[in-house]
C-alpha atoms as a PDB file:
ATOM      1  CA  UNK A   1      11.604 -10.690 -56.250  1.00  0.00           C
ATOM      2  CA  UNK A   2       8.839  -8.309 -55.532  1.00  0.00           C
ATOM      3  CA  UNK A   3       9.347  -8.259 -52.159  1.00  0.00           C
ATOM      4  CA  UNK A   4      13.045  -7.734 -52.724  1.00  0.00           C
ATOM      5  CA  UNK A   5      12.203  -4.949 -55.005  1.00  0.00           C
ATOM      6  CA  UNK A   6       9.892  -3.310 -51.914  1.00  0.00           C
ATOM      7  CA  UNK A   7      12.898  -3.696 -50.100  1.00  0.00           C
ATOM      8  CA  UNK A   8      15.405  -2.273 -52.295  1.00  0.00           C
ATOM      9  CA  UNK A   9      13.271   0.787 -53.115  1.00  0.00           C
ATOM     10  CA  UNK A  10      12.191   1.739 -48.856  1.00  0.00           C
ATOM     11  CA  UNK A  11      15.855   1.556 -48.337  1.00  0.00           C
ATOM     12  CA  UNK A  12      17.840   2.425 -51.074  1.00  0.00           C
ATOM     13  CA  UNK A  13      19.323   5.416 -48.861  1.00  0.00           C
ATOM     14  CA  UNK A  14      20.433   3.522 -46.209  1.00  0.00           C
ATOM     15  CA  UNK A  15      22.148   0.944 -48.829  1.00  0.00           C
ATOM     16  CA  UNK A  16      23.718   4.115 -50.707  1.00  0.00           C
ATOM     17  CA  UNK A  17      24.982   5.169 -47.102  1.00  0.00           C
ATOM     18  CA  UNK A  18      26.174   1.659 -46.287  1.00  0.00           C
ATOM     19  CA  UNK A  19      28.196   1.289 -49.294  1.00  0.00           C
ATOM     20  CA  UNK A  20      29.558   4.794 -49.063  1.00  0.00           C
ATOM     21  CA  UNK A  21      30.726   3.671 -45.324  1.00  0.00           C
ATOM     22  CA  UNK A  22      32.283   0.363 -46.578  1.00  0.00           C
ATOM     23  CA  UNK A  23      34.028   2.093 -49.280  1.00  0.00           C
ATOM     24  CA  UNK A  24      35.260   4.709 -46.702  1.00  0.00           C
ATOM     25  CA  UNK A  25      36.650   1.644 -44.875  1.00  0.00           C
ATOM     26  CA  UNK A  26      38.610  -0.343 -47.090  1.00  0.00           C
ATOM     27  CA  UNK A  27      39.985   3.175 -48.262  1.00  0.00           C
ATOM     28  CA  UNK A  28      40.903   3.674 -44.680  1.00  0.00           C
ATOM     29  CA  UNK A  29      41.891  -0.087 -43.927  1.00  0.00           C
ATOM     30  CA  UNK A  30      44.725  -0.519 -47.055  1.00  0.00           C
ATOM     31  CA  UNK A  31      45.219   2.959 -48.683  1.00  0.00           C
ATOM     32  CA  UNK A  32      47.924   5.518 -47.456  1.00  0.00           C
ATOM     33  CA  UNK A  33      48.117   9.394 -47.421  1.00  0.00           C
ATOM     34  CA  UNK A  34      48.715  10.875 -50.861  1.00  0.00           C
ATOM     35  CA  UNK A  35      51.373  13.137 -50.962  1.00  0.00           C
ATOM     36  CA  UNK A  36      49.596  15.923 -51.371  1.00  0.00           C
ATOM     37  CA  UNK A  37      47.678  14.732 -48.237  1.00  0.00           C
ATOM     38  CA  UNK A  38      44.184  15.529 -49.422  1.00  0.00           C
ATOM     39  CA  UNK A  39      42.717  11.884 -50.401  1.00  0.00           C
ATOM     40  CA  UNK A  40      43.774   8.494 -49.749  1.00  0.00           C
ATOM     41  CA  UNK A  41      44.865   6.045 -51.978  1.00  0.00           C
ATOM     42  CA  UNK A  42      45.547   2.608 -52.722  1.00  0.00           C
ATOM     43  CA  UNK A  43      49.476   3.179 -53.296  1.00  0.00           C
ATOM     44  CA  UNK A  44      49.907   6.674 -51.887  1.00  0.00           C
ATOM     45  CA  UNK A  45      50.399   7.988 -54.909  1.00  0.00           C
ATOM     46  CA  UNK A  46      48.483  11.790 -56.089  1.00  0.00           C
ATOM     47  CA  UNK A  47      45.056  11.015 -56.663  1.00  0.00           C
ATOM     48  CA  UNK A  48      44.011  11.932 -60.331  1.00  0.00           C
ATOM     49  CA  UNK A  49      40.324  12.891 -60.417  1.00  0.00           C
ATOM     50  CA  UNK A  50      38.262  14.110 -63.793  1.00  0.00           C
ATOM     51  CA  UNK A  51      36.325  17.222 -63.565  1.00  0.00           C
ATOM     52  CA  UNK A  52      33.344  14.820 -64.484  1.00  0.00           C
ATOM     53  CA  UNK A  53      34.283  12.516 -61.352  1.00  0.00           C
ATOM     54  CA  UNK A  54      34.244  15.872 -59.251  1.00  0.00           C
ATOM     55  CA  UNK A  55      31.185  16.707 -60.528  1.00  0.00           C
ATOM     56  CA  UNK A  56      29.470  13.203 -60.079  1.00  0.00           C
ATOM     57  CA  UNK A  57      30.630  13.591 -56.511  1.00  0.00           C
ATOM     58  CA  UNK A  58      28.887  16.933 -55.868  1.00  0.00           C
ATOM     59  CA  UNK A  59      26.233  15.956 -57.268  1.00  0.00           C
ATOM     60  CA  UNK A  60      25.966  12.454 -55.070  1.00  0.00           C
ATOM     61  CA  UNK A  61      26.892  14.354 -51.674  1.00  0.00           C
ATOM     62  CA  UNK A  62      23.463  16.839 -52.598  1.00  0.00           C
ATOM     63  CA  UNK A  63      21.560  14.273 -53.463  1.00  0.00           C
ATOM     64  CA  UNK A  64      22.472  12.596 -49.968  1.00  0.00           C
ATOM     65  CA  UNK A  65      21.696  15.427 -48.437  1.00  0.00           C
ATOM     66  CA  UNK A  66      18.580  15.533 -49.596  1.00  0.00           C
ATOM     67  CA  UNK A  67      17.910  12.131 -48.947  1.00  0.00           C
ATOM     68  CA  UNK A  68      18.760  12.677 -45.657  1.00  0.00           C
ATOM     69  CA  UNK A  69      17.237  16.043 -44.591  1.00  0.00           C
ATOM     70  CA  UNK A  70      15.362  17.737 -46.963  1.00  0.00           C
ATOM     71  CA  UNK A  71      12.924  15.342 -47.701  1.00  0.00           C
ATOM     72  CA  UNK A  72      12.796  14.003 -44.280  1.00  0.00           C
ATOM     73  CA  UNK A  73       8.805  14.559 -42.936  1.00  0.00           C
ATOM     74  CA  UNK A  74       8.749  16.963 -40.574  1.00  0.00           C
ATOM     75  CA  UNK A  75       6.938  16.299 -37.464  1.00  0.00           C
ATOM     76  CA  UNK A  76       3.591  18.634 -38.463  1.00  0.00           C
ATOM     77  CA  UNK A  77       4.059  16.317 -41.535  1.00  0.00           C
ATOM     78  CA  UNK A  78       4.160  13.007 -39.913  1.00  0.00           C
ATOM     79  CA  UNK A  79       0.986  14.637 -37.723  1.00  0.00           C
ATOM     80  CA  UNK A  80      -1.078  16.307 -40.712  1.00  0.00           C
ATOM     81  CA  UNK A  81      -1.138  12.344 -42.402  1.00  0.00           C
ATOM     82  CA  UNK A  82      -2.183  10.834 -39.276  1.00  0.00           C
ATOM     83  CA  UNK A  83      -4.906  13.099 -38.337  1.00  0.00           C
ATOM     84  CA  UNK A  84      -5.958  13.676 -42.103  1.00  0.00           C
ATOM     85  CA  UNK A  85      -9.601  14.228 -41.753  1.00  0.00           C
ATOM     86  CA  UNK A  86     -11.632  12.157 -44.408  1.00  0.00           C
ATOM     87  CA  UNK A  87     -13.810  15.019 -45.248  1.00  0.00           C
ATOM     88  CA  UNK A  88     -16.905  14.264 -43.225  1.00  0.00           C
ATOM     89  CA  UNK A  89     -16.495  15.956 -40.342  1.00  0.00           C
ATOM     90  CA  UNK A  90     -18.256  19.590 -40.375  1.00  0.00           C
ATOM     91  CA  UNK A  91     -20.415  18.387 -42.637  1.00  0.00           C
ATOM     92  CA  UNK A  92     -21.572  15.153 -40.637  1.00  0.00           C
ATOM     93  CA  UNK A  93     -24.933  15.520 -39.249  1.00  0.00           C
ATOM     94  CA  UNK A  94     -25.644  13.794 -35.695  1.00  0.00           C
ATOM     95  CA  UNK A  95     -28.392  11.885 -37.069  1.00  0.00           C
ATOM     96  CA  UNK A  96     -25.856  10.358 -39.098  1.00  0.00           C
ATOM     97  CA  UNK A  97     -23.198   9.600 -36.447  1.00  0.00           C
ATOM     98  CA  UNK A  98     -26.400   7.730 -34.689  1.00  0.00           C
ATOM     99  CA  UNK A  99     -27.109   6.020 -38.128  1.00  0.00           C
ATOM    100  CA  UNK A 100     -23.025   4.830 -37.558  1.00  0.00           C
ATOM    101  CA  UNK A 101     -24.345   2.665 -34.291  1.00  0.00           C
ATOM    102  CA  UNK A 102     -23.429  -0.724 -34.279  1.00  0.00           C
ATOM    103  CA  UNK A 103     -25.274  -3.815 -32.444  1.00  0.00           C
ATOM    104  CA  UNK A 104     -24.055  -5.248 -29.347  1.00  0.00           C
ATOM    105  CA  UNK A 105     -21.602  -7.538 -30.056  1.00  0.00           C
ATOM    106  CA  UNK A 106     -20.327  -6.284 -32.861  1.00  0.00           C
ATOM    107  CA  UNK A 107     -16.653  -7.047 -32.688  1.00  0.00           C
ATOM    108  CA  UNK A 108     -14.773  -5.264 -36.680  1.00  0.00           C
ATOM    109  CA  UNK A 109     -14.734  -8.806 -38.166  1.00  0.00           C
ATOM    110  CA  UNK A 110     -12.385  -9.965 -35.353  1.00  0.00           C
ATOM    111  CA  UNK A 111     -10.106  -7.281 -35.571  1.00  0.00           C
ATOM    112  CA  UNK A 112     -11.797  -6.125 -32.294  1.00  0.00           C
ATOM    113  CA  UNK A 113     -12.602  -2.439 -31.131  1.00  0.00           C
ATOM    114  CA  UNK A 114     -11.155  -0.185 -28.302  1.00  0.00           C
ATOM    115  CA  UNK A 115     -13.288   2.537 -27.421  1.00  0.00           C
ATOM    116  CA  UNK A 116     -11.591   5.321 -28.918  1.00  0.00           C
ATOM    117  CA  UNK A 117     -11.226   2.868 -32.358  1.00  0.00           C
ATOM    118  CA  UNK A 118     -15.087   2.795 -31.777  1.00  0.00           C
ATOM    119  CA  UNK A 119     -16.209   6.185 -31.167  1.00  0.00           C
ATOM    120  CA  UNK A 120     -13.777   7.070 -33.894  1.00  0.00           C
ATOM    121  CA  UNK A 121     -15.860   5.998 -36.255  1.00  0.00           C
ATOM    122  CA  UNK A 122     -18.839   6.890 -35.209  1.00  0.00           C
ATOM    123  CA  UNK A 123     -17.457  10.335 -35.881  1.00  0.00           C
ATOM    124  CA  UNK A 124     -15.895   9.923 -38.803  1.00  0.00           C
ATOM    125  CA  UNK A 125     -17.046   7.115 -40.311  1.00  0.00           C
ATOM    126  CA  UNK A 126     -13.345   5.774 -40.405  1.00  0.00           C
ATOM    127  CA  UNK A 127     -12.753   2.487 -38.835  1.00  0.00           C
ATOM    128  CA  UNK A 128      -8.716   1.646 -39.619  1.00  0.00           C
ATOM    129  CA  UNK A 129      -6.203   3.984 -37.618  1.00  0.00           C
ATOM    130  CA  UNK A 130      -3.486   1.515 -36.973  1.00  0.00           C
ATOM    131  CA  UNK A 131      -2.283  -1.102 -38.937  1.00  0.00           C
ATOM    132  CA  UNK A 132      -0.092  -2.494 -36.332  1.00  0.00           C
ATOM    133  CA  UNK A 133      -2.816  -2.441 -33.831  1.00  0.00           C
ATOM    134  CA  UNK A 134      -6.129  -3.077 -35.526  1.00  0.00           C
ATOM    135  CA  UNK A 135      -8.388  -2.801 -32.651  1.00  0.00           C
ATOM    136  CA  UNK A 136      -6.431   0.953 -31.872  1.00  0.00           C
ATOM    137  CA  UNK A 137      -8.627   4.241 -32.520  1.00  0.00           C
ATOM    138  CA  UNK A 138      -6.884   7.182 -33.534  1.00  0.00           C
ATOM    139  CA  UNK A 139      -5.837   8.404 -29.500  1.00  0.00           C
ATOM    140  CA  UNK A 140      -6.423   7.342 -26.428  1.00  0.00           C
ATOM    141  CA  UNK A 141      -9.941   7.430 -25.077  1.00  0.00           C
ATOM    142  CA  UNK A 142      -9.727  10.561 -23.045  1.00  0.00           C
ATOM    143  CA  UNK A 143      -8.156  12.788 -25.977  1.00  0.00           C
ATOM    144  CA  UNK A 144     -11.091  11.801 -28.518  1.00  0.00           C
ATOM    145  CA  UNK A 145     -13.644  14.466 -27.839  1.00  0.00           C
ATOM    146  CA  UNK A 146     -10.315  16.926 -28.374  1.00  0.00           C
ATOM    147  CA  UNK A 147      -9.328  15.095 -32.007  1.00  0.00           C
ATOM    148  CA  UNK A 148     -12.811  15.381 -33.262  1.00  0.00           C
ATOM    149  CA  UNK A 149     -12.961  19.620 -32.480  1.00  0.00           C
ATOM    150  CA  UNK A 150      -9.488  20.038 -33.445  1.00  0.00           C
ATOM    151  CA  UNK A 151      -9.595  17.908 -37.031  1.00  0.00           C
ATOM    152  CA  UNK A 152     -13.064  17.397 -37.917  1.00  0.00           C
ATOM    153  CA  UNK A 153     -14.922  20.511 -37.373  1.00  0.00           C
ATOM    154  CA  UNK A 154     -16.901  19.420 -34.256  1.00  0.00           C
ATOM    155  CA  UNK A 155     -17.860  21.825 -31.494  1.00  0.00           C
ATOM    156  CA  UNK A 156     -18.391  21.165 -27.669  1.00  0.00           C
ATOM    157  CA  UNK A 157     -21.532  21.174 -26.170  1.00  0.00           C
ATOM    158  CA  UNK A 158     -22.583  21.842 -22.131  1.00  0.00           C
ATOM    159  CA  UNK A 159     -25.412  19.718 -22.227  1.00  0.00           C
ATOM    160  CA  UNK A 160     -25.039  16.192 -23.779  1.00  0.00           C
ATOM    161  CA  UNK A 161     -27.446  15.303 -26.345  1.00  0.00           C
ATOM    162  CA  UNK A 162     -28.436  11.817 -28.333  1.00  0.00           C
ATOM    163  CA  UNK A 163     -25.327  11.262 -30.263  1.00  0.00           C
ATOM    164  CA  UNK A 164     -22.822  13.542 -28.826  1.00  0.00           C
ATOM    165  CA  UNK A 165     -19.321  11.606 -28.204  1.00  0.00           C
ATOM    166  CA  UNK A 166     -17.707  12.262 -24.591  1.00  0.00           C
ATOM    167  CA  UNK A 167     -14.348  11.529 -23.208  1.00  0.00           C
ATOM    168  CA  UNK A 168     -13.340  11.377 -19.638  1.00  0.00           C
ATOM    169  CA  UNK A 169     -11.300   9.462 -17.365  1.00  0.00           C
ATOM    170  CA  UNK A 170      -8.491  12.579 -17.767  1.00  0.00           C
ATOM    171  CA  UNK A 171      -7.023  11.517 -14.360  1.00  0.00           C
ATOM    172  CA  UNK A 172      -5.887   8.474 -15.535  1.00  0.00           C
ATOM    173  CA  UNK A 173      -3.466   7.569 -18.249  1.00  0.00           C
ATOM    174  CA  UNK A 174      -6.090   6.626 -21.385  1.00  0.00           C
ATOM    175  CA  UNK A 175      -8.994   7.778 -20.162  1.00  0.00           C
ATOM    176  CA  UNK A 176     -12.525   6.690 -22.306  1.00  0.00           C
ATOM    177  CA  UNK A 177     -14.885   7.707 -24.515  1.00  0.00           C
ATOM    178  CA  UNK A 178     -18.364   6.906 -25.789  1.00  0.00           C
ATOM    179  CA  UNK A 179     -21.985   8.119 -27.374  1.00  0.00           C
ATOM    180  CA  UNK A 180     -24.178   9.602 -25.115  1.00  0.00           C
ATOM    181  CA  UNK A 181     -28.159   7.847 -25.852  1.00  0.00           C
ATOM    182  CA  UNK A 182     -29.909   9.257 -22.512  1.00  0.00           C
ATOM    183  CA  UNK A 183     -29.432  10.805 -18.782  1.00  0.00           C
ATOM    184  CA  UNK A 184     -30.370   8.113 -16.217  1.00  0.00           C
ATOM    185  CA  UNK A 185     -29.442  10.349 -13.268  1.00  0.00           C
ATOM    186  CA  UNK A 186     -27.546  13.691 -12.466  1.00  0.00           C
ATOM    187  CA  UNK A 187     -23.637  12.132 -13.031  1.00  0.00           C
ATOM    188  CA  UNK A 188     -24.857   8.649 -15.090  1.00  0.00           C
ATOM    189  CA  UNK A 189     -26.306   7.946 -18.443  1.00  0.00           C
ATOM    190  CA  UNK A 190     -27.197   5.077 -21.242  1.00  0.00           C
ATOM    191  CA  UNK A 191     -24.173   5.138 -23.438  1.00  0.00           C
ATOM    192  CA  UNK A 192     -22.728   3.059 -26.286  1.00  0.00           C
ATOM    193  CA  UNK A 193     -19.171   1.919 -26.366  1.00  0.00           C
ATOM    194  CA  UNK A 194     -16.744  -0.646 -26.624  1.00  0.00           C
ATOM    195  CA  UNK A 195     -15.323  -1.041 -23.452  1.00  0.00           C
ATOM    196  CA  UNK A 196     -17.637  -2.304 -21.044  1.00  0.00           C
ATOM    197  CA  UNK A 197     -17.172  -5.924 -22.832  1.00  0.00           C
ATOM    198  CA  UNK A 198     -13.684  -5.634 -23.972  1.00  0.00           C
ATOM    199  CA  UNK A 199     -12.969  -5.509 -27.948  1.00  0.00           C
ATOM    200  CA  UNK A 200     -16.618  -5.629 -28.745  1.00  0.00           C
ATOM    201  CA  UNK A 201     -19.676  -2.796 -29.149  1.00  0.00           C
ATOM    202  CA  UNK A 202     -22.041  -2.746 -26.224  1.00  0.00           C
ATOM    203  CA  UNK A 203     -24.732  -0.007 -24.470  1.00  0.00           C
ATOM    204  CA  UNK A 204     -24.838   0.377 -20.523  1.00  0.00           C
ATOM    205  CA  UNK A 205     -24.933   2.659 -17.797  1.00  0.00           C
ATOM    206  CA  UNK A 206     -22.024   4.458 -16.897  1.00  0.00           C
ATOM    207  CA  UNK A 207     -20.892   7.326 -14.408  1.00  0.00           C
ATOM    208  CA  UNK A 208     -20.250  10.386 -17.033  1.00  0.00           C
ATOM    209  CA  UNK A 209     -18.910  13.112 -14.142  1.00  0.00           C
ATOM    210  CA  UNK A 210     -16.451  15.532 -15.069  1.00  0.00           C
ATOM    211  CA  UNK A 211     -16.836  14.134 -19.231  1.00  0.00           C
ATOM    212  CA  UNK A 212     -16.771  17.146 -21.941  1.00  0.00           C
ATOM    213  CA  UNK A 213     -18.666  16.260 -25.120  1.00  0.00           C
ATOM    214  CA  UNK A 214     -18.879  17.550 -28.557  1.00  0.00           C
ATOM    215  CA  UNK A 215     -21.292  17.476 -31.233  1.00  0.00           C
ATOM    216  CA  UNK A 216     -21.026  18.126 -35.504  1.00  0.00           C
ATOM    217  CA  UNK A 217     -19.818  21.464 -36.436  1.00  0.00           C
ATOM    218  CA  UNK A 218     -23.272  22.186 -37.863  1.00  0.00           C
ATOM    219  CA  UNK A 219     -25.220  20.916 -35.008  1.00  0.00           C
ATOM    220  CA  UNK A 220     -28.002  23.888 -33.522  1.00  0.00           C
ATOM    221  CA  UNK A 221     -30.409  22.583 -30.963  1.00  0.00           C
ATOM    222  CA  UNK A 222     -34.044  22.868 -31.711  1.00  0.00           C
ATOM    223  CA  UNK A 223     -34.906  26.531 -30.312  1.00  0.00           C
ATOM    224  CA  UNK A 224     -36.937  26.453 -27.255  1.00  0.00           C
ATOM    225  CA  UNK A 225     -40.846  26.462 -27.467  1.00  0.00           C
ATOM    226  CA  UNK A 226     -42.183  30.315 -26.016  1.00  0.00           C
ATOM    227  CA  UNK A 227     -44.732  28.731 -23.701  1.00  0.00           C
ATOM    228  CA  UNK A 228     -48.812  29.988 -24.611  1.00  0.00           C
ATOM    229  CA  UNK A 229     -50.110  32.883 -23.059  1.00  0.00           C
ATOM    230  CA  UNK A 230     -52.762  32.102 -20.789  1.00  0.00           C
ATOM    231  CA  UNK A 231     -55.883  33.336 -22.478  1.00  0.00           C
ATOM    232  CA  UNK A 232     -58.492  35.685 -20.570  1.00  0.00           C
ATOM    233  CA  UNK A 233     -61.551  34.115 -19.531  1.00  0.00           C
ATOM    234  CA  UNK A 234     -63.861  34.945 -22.257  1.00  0.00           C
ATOM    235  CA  UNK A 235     -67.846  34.579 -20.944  1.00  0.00           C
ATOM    236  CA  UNK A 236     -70.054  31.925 -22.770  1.00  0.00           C
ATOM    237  CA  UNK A 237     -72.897  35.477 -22.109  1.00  0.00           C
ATOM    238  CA  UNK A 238     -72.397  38.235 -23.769  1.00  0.00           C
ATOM    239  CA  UNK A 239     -75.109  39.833 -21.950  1.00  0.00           C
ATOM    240  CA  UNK A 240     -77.784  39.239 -19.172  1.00  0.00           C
ATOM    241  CA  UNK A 241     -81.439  40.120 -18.308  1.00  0.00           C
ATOM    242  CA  UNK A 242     -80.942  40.671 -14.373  1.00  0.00           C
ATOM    243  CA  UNK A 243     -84.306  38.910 -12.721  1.00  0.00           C
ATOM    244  CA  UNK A 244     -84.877  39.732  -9.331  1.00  0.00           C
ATOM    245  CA  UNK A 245     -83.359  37.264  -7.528  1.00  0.00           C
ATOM    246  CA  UNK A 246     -80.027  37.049  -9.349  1.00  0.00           C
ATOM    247  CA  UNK A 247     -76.715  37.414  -7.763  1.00  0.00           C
ATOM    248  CA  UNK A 248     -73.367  37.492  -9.151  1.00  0.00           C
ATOM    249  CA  UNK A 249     -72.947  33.963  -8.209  1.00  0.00           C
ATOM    250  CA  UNK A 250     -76.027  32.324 -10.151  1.00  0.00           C
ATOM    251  CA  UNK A 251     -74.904  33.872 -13.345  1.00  0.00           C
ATOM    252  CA  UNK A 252     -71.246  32.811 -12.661  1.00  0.00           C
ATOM    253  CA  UNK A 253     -72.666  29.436 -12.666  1.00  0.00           C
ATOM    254  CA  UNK A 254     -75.085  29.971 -15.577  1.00  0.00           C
ATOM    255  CA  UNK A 255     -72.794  31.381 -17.913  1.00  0.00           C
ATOM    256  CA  UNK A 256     -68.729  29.840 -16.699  1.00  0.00           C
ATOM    257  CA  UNK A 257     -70.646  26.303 -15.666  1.00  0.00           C
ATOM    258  CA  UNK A 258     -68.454  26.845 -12.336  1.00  0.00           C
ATOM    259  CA  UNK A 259     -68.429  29.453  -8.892  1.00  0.00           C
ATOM    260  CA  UNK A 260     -65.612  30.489  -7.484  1.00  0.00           C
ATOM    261  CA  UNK A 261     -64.931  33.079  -4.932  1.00  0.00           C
ATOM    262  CA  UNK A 262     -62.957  35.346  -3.355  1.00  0.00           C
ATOM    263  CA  UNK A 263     -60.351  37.467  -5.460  1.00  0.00           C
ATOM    264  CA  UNK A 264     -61.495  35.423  -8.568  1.00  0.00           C
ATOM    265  CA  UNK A 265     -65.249  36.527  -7.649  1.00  0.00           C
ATOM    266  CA  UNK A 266     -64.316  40.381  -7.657  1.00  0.00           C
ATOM    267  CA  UNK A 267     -62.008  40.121 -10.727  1.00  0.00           C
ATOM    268  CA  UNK A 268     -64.864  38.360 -12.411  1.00  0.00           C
ATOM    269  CA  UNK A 269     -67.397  40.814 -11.269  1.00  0.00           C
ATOM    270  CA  UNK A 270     -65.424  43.957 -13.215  1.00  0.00           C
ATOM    271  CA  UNK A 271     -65.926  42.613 -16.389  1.00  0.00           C
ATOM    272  CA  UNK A 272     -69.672  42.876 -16.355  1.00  0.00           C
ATOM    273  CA  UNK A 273     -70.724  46.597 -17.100  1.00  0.00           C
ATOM    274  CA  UNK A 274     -74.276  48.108 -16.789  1.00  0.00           C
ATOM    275  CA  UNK A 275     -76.123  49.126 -20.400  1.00  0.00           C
ATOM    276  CA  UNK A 276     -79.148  50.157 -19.049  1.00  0.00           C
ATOM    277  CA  UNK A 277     -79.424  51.658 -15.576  1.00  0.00           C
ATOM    278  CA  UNK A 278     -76.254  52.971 -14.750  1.00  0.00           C
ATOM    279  CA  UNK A 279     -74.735  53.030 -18.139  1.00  0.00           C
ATOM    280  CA  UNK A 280     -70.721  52.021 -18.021  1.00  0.00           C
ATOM    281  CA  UNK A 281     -70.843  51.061 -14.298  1.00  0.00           C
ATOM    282  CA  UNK A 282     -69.912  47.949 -12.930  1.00  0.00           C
ATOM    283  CA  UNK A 283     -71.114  45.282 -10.934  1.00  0.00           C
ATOM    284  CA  UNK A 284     -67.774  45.297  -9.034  1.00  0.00           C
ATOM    285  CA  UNK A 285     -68.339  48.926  -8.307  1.00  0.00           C
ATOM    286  CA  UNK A 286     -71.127  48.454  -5.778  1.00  0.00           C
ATOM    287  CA  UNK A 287     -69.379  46.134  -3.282  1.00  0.00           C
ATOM    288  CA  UNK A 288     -66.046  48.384  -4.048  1.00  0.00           C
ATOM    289  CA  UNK A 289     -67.787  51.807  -2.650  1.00  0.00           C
ATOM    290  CA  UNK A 290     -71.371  52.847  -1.503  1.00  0.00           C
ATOM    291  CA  UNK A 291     -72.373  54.825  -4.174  1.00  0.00           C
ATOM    292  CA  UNK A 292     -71.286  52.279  -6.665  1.00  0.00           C
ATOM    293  CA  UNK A 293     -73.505  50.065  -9.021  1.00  0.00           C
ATOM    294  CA  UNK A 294     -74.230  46.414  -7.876  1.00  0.00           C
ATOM    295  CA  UNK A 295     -76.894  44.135  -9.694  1.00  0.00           C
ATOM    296  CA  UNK A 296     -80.632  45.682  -9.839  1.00  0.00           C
ATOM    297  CA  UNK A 297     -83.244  43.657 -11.323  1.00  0.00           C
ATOM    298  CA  UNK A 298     -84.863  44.616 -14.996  1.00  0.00           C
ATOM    299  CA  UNK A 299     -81.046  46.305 -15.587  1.00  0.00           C
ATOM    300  CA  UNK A 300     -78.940  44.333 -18.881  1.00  0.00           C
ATOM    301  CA  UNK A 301     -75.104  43.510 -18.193  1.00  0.00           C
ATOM    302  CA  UNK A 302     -72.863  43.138 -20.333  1.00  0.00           C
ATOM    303  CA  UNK A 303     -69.596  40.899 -20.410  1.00  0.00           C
ATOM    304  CA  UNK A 304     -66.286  42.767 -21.159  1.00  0.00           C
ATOM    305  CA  UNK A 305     -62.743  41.554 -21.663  1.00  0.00           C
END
């Protein structure tokens, strides 16, 4: 009786419009004009109808109407409860569409997954989008990336991180989708999926050319380290007692531990300065001109940045 019932009440317009139609048959089948020729009836006789009947009619022919167009779902309407977004999606973090992962093997309970069913949920968190088709995901493969921006806040991204869901495949008529988990080459990465053994969750390598990929609404990359400035050389000696003997290469090893030469030799030798025989002079001076300053025994140096 229940199921009866269920029956009755999804098609109680179609019955109404059935028996309307038979009606409108046997009126047509064994009635005959009425002489006024505006209805038909049984003995062609002038049809005698109440004011309440007339109104009863009107009143069933607006109603049908209604039945029939009014409330009809539009096609937005049919869309909007199809694509209803469970309320997850801007605010869905990407740590927690990795936190959706399933294991390999992991086949819904035997309902079985497509890749789009799969992916689906790991950006949604919604498993069921066909009833008829239980292993189904809400579109085909290459359109997922799209449903994900266009109902659940996500946001495409150039550069595919951990977590980000791709589609590609656009050339051909379903296309595929999956989470990106690393690069293994320029075109290829580690993804996770449920196509590469059919019906069931599994992580390979796959070629990812040409793929777009999107991430949660409310995903920002961490910004970019500024890289250190190189610090200046700072001397272990502050100053020095030039003995005779010294050169500008013993005290680079004394006081850096090291000698090096060339350009790094004269740019080292203008940070020492003279305190005591040629006051603010420096050591680089005397090899730069002939009436410069170079190192003089019993003078003090002293190391400037």
């Amino acid at each position: 009786m229940k199921k009866i019932n269920k029956i009755i009440e999804n098609n109680l317009h179609w019955l109404i419009v059935l028996g309307v139609g038979v009606l409108c048959l046997l009126f047509i089948t064994f009635g005959h004009p009425s002489k006024d020729g505006n209805y038909i009836t049984l003995d062609g006789s002038d049809a005698k109808i109440s004011e309440s009947t007339e109104k009863f009619i009107e009143d069933a022919n607006e109603a049908m109407w209604r039945i029939m167009n009014q409330d009809k779902p539009t096609d937005e309407a049919v869309e909007a409860e199809n694509d209803e977004p469970s309320g997850q999606g801007f605010y869905t973090t990407i740590d927690e569409v990795i936190g959706r992962r399933k294991p390999d093997g992991f086949n819904d309970n035997g309902l079985g997954l497509q890749c789009s069913k799969y992916t689906g949920y790991l950006g949604t968190g919604k498993m069921e989008y066909s009833t008829a088709h239980p292993d189904y995901g809400p579109v085909n493969g290459k359109a997922v990336a799209e449903w994900l921006v266009r109902n659940y806040g996500y946001k495409y991204i150039d550069q595919p991180v951990k977590g980000a869901i791709g589609s590609g495949g656009f050339n051909t008529q379903y296309g595929h989708t999956a989470m990106y988990l690393y690069s293994t080459g320029a075109h290829t990465a580690m993804v996770n999926d449920a196509n590469y053994v059919p019906l069931t969750v599994s992580t390979h390598n796959m070629n990812i050319d040409g793929w777009v990929w999107v991430v949660p609404g409310n995903y920002n990359p961490a910004p970019t380290p500024e890289p250190e400035p190189t610090p200046e050389p700072i001397s272990s000696c502050k100053t020095v007692n030039v003995q005779a003997g010294d050169t500008l290469s013993k005290i680079m090893k004394r006081c850096e531990g090291k000698v090096v030469w060339g350009e790094a030799m004269a740019e080292y030798a203008k940070h020492w300065y003279s305190v005591k025989l040629k006051k603010y002079g420096t050591v680089y001076e005397g090899w730069a001109s002939e009436t410069g300053y170079g190192l003089f025994a019993g003078d003090v140096i002293e190391y400037r940045n």
